[in-house]
PDB file of N, CA and C in Angstrom:
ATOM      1  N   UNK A   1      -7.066 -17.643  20.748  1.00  0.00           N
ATOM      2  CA  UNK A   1      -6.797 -17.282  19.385  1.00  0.00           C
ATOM      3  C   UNK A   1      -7.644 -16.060  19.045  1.00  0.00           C
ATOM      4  N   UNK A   2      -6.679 -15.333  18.388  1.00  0.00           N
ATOM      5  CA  UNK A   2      -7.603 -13.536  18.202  1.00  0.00           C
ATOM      6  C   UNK A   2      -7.401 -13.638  16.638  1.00  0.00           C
ATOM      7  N   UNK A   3      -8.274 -13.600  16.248  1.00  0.00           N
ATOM      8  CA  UNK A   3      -7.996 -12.962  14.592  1.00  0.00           C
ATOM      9  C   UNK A   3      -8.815 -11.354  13.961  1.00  0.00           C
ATOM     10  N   UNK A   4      -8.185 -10.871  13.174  1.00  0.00           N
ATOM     11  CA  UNK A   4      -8.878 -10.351  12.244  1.00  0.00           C
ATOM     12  C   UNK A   4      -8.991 -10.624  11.122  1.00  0.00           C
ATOM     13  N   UNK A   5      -9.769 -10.443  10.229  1.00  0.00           N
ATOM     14  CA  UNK A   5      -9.874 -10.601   8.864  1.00  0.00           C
ATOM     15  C   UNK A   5     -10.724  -9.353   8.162  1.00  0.00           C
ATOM     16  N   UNK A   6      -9.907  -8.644   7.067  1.00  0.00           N
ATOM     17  CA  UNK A   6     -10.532  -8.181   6.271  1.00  0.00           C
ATOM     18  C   UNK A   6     -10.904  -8.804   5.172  1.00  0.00           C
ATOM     19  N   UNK A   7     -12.447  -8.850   4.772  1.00  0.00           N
ATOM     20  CA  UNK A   7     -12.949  -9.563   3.373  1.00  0.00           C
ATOM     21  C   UNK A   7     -12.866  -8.755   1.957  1.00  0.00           C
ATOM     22  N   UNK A   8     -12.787  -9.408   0.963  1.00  0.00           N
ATOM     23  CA  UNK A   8     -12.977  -8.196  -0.021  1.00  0.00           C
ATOM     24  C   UNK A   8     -13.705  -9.873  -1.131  1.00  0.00           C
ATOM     25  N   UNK A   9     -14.567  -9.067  -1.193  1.00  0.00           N
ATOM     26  CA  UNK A   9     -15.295  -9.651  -2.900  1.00  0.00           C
ATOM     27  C   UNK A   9     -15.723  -8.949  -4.127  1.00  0.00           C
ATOM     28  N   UNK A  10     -16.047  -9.951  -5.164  1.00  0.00           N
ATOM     29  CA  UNK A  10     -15.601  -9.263  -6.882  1.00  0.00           C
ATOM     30  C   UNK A  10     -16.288 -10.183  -7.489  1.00  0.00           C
ATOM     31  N   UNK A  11     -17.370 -10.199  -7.870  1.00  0.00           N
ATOM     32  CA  UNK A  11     -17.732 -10.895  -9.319  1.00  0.00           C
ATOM     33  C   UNK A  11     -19.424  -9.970  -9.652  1.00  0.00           C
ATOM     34  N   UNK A  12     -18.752  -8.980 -10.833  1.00  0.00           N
ATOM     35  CA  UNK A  12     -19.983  -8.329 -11.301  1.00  0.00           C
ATOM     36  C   UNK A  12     -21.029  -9.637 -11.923  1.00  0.00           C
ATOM     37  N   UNK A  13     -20.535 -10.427 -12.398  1.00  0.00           N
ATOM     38  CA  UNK A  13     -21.816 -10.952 -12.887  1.00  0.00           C
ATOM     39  C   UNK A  13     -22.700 -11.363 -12.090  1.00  0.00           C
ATOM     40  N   UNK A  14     -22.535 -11.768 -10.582  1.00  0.00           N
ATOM     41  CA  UNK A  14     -23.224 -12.447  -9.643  1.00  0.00           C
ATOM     42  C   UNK A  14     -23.840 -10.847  -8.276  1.00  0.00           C
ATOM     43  N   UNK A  15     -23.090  -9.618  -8.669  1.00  0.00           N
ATOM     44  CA  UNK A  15     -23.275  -8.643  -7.785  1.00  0.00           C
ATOM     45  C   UNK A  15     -24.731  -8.492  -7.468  1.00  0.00           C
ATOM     46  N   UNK A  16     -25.634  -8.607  -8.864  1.00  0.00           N
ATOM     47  CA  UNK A  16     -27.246  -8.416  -8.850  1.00  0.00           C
ATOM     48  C   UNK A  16     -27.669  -9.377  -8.179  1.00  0.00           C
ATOM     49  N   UNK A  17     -27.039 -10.369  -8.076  1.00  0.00           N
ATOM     50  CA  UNK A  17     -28.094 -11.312  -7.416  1.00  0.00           C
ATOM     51  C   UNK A  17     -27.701 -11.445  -5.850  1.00  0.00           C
ATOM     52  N   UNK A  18     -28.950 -11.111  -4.876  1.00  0.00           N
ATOM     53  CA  UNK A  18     -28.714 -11.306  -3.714  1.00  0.00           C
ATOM     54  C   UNK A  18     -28.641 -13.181  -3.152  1.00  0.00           C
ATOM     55  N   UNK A  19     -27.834 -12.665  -2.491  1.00  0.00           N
ATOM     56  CA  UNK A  19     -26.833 -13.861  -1.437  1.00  0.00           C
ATOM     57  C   UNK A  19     -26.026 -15.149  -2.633  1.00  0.00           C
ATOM     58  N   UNK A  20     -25.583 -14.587  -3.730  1.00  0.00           N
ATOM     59  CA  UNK A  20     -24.588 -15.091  -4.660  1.00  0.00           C
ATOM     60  C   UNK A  20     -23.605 -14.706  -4.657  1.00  0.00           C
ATOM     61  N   UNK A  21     -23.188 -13.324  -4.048  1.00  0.00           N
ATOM     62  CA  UNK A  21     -22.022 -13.136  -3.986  1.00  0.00           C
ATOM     63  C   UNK A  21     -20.830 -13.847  -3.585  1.00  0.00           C
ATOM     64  N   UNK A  22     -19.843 -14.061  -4.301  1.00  0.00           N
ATOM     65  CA  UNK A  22     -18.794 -14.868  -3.440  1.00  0.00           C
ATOM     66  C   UNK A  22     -18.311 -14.655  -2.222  1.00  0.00           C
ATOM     67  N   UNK A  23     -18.261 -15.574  -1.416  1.00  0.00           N
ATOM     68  CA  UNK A  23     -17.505 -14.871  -0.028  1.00  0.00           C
ATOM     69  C   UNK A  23     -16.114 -16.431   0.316  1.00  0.00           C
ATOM     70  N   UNK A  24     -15.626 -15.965   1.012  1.00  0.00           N
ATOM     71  CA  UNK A  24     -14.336 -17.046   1.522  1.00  0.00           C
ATOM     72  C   UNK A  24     -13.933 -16.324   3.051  1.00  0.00           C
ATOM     73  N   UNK A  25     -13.313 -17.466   3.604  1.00  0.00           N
ATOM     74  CA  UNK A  25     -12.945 -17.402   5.414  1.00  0.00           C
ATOM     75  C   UNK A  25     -12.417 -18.926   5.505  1.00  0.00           C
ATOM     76  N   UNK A  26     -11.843 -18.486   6.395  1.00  0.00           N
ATOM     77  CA  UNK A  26     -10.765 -19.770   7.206  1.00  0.00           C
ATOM     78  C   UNK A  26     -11.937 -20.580   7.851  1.00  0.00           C
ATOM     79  N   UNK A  27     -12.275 -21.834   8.036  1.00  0.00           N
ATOM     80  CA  UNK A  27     -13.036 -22.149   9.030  1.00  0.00           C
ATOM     81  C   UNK A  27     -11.613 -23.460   9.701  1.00  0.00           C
ATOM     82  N   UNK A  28     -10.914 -23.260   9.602  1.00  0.00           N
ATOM     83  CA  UNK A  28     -10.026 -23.919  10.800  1.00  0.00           C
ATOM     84  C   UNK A  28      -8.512 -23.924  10.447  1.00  0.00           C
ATOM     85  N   UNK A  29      -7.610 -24.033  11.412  1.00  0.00           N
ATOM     86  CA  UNK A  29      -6.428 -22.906  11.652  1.00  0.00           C
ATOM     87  C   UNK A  29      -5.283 -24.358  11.834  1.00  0.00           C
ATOM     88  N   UNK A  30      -5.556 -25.837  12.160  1.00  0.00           N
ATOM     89  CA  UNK A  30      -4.543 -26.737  11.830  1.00  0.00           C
ATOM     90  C   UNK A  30      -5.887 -27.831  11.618  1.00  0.00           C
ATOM     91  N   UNK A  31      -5.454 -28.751  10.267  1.00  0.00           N
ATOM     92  CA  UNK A  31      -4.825 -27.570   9.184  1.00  0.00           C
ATOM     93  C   UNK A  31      -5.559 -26.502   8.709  1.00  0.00           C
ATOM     94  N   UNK A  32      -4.598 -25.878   7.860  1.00  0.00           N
ATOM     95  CA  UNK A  32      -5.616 -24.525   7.831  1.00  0.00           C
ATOM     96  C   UNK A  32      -6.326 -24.777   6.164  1.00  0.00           C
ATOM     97  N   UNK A  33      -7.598 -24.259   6.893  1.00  0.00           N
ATOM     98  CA  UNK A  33      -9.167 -25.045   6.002  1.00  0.00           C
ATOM     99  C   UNK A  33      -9.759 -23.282   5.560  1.00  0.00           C
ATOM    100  N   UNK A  34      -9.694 -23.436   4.108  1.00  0.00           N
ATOM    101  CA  UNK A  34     -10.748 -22.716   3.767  1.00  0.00           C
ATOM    102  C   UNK A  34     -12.092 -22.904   3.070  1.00  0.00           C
ATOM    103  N   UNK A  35     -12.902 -22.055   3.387  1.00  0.00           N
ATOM    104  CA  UNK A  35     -14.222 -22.202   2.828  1.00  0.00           C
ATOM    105  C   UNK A  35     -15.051 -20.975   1.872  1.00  0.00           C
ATOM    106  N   UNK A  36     -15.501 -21.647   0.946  1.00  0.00           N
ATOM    107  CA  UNK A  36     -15.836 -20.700   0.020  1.00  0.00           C
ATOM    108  C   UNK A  36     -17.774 -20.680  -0.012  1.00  0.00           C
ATOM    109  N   UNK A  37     -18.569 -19.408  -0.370  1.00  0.00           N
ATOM    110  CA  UNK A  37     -19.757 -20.133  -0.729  1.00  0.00           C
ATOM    111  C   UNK A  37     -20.196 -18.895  -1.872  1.00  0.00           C
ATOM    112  N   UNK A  38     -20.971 -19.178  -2.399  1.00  0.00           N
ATOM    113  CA  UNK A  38     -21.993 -17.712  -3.004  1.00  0.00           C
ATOM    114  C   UNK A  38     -20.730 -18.212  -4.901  1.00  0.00           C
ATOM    115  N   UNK A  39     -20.136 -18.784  -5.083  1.00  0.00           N
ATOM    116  CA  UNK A  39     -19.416 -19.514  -6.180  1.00  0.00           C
ATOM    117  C   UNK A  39     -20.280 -20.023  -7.228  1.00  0.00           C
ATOM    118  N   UNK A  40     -20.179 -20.229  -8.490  1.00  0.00           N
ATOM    119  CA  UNK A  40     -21.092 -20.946  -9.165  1.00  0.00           C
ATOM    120  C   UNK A  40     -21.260 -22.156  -9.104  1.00  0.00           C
ATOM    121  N   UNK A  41     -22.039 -23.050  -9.746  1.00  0.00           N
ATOM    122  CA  UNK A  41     -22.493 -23.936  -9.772  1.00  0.00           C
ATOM    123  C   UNK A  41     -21.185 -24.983 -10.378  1.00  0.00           C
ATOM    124  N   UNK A  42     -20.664 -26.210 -10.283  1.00  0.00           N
ATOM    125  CA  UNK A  42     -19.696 -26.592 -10.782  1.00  0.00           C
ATOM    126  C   UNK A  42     -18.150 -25.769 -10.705  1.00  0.00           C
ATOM    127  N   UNK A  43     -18.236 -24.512 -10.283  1.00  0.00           N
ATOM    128  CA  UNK A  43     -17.369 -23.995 -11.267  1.00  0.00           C
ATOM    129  C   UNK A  43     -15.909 -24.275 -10.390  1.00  0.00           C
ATOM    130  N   UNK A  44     -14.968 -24.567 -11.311  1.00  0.00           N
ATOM    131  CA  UNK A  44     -13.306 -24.757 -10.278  1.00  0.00           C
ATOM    132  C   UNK A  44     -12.444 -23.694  -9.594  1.00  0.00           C
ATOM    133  N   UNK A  45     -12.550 -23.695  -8.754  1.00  0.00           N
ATOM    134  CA  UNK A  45     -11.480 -22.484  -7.950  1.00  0.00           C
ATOM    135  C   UNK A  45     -10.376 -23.017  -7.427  1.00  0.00           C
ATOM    136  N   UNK A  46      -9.378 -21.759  -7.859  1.00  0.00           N
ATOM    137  CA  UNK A  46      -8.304 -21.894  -7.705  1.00  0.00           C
ATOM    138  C   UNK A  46      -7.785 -20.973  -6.496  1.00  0.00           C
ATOM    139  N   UNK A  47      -7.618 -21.582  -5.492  1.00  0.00           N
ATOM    140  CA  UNK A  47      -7.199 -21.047  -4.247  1.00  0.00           C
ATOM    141  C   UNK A  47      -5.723 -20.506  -3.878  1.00  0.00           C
ATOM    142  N   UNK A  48      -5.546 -19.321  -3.308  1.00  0.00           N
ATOM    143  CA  UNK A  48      -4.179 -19.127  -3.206  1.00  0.00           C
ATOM    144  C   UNK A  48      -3.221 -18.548  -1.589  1.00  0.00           C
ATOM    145  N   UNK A  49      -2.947 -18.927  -0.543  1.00  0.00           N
ATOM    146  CA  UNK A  49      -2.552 -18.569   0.312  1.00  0.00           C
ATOM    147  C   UNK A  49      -1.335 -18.245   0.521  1.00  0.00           C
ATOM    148  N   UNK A  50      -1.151 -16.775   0.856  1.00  0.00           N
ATOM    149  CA  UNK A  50       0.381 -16.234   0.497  1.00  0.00           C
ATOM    150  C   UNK A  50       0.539 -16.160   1.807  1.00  0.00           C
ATOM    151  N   UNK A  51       1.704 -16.228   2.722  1.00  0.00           N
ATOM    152  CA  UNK A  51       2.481 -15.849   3.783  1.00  0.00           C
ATOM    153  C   UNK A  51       4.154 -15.488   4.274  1.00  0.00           C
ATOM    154  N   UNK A  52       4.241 -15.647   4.940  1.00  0.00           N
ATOM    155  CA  UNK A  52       5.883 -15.350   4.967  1.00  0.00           C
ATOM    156  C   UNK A  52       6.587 -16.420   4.608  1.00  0.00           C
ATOM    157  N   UNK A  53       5.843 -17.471   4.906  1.00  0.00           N
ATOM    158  CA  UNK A  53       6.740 -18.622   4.132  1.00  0.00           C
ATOM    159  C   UNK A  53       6.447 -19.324   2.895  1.00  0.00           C
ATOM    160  N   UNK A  54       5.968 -18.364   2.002  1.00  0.00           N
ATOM    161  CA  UNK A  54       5.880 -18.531   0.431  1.00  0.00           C
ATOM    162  C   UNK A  54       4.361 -18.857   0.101  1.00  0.00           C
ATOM    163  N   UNK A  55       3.873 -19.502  -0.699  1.00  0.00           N
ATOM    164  CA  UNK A  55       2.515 -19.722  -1.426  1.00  0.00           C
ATOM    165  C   UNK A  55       2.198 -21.053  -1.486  1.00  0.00           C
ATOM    166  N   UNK A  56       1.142 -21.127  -0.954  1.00  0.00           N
ATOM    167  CA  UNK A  56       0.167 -22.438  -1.126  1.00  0.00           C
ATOM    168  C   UNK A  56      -0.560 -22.393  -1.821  1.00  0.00           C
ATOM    169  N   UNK A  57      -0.851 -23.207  -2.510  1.00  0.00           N
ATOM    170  CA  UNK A  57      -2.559 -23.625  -3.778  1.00  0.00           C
ATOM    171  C   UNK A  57      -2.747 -24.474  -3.673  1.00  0.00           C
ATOM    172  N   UNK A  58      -3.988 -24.470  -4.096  1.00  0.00           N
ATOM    173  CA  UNK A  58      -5.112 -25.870  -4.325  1.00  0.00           C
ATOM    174  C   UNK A  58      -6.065 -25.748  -4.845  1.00  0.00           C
ATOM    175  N   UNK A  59      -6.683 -26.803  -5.780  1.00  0.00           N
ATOM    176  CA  UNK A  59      -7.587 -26.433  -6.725  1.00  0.00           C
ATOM    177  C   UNK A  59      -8.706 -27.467  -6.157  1.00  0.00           C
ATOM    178  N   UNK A  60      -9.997 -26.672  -6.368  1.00  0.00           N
ATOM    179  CA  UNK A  60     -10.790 -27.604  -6.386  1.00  0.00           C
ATOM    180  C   UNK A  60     -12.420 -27.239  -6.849  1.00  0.00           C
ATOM    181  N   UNK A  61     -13.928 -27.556  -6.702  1.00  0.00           N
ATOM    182  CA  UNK A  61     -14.692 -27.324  -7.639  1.00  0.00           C
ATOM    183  C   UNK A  61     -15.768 -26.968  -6.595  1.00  0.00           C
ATOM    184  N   UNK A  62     -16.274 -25.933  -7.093  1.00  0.00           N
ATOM    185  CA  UNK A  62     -17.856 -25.591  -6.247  1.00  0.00           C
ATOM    186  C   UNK A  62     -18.947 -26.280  -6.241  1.00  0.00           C
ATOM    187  N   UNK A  63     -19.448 -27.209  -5.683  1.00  0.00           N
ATOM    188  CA  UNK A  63     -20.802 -28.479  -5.221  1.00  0.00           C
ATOM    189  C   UNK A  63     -21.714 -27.382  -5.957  1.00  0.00           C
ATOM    190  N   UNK A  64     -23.310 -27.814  -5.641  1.00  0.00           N
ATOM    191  CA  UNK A  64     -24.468 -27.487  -6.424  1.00  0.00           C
ATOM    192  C   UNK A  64     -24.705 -26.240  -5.525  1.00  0.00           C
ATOM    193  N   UNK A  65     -24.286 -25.917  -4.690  1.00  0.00           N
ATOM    194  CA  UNK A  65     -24.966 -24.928  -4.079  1.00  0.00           C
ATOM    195  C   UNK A  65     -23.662 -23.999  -4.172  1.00  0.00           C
ATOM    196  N   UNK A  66     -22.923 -24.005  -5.005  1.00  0.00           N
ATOM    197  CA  UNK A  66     -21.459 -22.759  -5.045  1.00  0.00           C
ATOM    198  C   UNK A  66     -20.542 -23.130  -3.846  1.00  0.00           C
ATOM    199  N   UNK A  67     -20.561 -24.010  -3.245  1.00  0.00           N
ATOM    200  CA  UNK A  67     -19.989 -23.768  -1.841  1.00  0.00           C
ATOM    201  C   UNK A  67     -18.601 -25.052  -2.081  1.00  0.00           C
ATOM    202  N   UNK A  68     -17.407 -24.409  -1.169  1.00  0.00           N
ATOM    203  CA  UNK A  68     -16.356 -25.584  -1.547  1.00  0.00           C
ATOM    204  C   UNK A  68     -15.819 -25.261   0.177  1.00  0.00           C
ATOM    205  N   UNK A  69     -14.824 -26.360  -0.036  1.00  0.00           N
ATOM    206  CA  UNK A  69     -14.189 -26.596   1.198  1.00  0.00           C
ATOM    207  C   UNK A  69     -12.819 -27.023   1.082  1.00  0.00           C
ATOM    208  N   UNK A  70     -11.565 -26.462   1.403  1.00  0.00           N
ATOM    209  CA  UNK A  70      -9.867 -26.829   0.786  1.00  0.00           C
ATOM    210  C   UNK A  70      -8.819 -26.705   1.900  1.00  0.00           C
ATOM    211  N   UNK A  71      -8.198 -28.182   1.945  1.00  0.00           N
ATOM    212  CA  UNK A  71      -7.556 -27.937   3.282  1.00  0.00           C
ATOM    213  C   UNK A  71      -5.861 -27.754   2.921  1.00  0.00           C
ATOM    214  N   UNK A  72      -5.569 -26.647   3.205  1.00  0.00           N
ATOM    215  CA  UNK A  72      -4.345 -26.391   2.789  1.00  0.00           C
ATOM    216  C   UNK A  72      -3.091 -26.336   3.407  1.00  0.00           C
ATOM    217  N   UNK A  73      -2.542 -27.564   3.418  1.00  0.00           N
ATOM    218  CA  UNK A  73      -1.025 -27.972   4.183  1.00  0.00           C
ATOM    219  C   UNK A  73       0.190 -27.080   4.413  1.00  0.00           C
ATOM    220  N   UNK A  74       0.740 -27.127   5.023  1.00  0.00           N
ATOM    221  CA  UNK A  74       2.169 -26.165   5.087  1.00  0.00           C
ATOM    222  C   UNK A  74       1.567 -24.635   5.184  1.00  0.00           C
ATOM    223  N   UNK A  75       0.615 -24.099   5.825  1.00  0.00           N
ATOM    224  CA  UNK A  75       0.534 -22.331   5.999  1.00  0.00           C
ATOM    225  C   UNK A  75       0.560 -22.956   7.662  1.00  0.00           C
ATOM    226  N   UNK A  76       1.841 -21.631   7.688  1.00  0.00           N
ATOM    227  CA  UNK A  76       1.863 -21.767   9.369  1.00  0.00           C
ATOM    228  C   UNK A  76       0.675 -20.910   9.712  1.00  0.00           C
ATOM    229  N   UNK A  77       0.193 -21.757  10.936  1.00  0.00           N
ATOM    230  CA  UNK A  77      -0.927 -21.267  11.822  1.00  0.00           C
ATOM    231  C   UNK A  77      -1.194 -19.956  12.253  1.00  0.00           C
ATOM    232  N   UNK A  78       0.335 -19.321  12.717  1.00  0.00           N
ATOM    233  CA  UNK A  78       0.200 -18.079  13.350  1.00  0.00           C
ATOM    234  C   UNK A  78       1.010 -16.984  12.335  1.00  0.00           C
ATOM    235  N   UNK A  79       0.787 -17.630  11.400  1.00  0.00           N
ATOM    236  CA  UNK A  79       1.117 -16.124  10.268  1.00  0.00           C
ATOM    237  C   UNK A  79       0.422 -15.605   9.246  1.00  0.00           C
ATOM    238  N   UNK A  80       0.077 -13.934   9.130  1.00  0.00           N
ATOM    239  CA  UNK A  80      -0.524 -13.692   8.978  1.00  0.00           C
ATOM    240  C   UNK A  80      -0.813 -13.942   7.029  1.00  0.00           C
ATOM    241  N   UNK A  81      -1.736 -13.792   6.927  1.00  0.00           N
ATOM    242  CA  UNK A  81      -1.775 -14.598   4.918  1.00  0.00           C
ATOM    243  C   UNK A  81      -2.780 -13.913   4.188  1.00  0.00           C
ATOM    244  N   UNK A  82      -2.383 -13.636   3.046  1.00  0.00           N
ATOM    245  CA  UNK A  82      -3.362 -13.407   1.920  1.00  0.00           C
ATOM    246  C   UNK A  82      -4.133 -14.082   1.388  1.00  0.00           C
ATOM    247  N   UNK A  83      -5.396 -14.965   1.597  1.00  0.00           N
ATOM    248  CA  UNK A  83      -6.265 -15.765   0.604  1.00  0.00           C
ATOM    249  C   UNK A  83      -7.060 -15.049  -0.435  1.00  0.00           C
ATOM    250  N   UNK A  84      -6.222 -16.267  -1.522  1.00  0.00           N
ATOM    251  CA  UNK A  84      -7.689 -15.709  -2.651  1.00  0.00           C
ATOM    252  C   UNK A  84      -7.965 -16.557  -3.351  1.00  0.00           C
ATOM    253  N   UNK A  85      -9.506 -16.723  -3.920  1.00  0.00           N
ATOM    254  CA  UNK A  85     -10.096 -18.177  -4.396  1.00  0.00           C
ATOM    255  C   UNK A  85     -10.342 -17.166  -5.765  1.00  0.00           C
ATOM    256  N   UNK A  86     -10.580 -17.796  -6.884  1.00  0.00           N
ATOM    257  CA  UNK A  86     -10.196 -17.147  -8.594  1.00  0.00           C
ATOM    258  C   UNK A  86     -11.030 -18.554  -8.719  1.00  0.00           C
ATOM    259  N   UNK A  87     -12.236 -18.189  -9.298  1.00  0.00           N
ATOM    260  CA  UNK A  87     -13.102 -19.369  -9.997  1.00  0.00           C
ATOM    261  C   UNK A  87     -12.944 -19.550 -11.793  1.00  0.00           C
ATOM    262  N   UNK A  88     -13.266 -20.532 -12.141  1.00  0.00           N
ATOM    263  CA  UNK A  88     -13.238 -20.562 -13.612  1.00  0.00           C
ATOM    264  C   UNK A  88     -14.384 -19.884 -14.786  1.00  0.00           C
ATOM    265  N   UNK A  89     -15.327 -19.032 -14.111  1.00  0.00           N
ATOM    266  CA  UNK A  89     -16.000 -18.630 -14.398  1.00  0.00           C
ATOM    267  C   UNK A  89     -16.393 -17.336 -14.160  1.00  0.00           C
ATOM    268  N   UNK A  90     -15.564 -16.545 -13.981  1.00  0.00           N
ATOM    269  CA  UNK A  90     -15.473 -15.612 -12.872  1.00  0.00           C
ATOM    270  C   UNK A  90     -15.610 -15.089 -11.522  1.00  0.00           C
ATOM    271  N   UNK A  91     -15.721 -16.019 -10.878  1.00  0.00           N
ATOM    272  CA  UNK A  91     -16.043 -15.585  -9.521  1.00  0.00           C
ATOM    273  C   UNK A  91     -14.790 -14.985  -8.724  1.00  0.00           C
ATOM    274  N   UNK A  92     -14.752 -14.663  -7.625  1.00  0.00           N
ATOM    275  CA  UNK A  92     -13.493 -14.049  -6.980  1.00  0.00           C
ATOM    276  C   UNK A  92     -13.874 -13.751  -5.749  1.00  0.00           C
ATOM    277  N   UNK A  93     -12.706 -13.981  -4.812  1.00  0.00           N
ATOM    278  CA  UNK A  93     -13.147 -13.439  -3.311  1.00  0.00           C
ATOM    279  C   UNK A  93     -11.826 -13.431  -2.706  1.00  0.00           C
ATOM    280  N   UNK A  94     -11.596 -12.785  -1.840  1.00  0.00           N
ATOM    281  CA  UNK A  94     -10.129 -12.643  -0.938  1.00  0.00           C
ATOM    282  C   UNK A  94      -9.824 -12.414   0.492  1.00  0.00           C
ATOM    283  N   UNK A  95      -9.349 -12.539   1.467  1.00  0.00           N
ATOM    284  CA  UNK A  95      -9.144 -12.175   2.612  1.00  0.00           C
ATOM    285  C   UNK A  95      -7.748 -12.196   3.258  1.00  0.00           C
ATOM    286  N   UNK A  96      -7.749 -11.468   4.173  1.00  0.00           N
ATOM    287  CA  UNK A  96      -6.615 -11.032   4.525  1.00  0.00           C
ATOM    288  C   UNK A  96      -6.310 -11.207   6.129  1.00  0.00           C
ATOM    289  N   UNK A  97      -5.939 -12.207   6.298  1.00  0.00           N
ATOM    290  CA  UNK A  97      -6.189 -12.854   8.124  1.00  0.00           C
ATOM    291  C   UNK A  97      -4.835 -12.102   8.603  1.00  0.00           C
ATOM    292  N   UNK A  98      -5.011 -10.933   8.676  1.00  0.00           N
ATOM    293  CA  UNK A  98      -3.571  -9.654   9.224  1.00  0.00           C
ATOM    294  C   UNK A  98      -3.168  -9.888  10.714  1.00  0.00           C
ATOM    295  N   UNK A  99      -3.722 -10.372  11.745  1.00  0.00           N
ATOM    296  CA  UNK A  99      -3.379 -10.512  12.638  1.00  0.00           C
ATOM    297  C   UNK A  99      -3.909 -11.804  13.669  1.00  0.00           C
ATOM    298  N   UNK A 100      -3.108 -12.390  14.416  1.00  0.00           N
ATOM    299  CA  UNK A 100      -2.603 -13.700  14.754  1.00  0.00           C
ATOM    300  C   UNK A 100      -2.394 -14.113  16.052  1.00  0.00           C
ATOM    301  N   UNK A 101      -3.080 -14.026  16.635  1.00  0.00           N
ATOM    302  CA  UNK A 101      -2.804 -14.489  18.125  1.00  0.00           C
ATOM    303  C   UNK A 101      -2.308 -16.033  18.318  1.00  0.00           C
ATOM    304  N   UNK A 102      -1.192 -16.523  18.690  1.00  0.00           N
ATOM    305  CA  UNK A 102      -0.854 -17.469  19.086  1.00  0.00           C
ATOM    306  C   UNK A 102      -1.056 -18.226  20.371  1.00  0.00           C
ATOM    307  N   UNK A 103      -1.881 -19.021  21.123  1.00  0.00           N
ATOM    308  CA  UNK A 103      -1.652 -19.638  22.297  1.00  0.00           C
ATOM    309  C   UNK A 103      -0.584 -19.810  23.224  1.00  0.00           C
TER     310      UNK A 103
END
């Protein structure tokens, strides 16, 4: 399995503070699991995975340390997808898993 991923993150209110920044990444590919950290405290994110075969979501809430974990059903494995996690408080983070090596 080969991937790339480009990251992109966004939340001025948290930019000043070092290692708060939001970040997000796949940490596993069936099913496919994302992981968020650098999020606020409590705060709910709303996750979004776009691919060729339409859009997945799932909502769920950042633990005490900003960090969440969302396992998201139906994204095929080997196609390539847009993630983006949208917190309730502003946070934001996105990635872009563009390329796909299949076994």
């Amino acid at each position: 399995m080969v991937a790339v991923v480009l990251a992109q993150t966004n939340d001025s209110s948290q930019a000043s503070k070092p290692g708060r920044r939001p970040q997000l990444s796949a940490s596993a590919q069936n099913p496919f699991t994302v992981k968020g950290t650098g999020f606020r405290k409590g705060e709910r994110v709303h996750v979004v995975v776009k691919g060729s075969g339409g859009a997945v979501a799932a909502t769920t809430r950042a633990n005490r340390q900003g960090r969440f974990r969302v396992v998201l059903k139906g994204v095929k494995g080997c196609d390539s997808v847009n993630v983006a996690a949208t917190g309730s408080m502003g946070s934001h983070a996105s990635f872009n898993l563009s390329s796909y090596v299949c076994p």
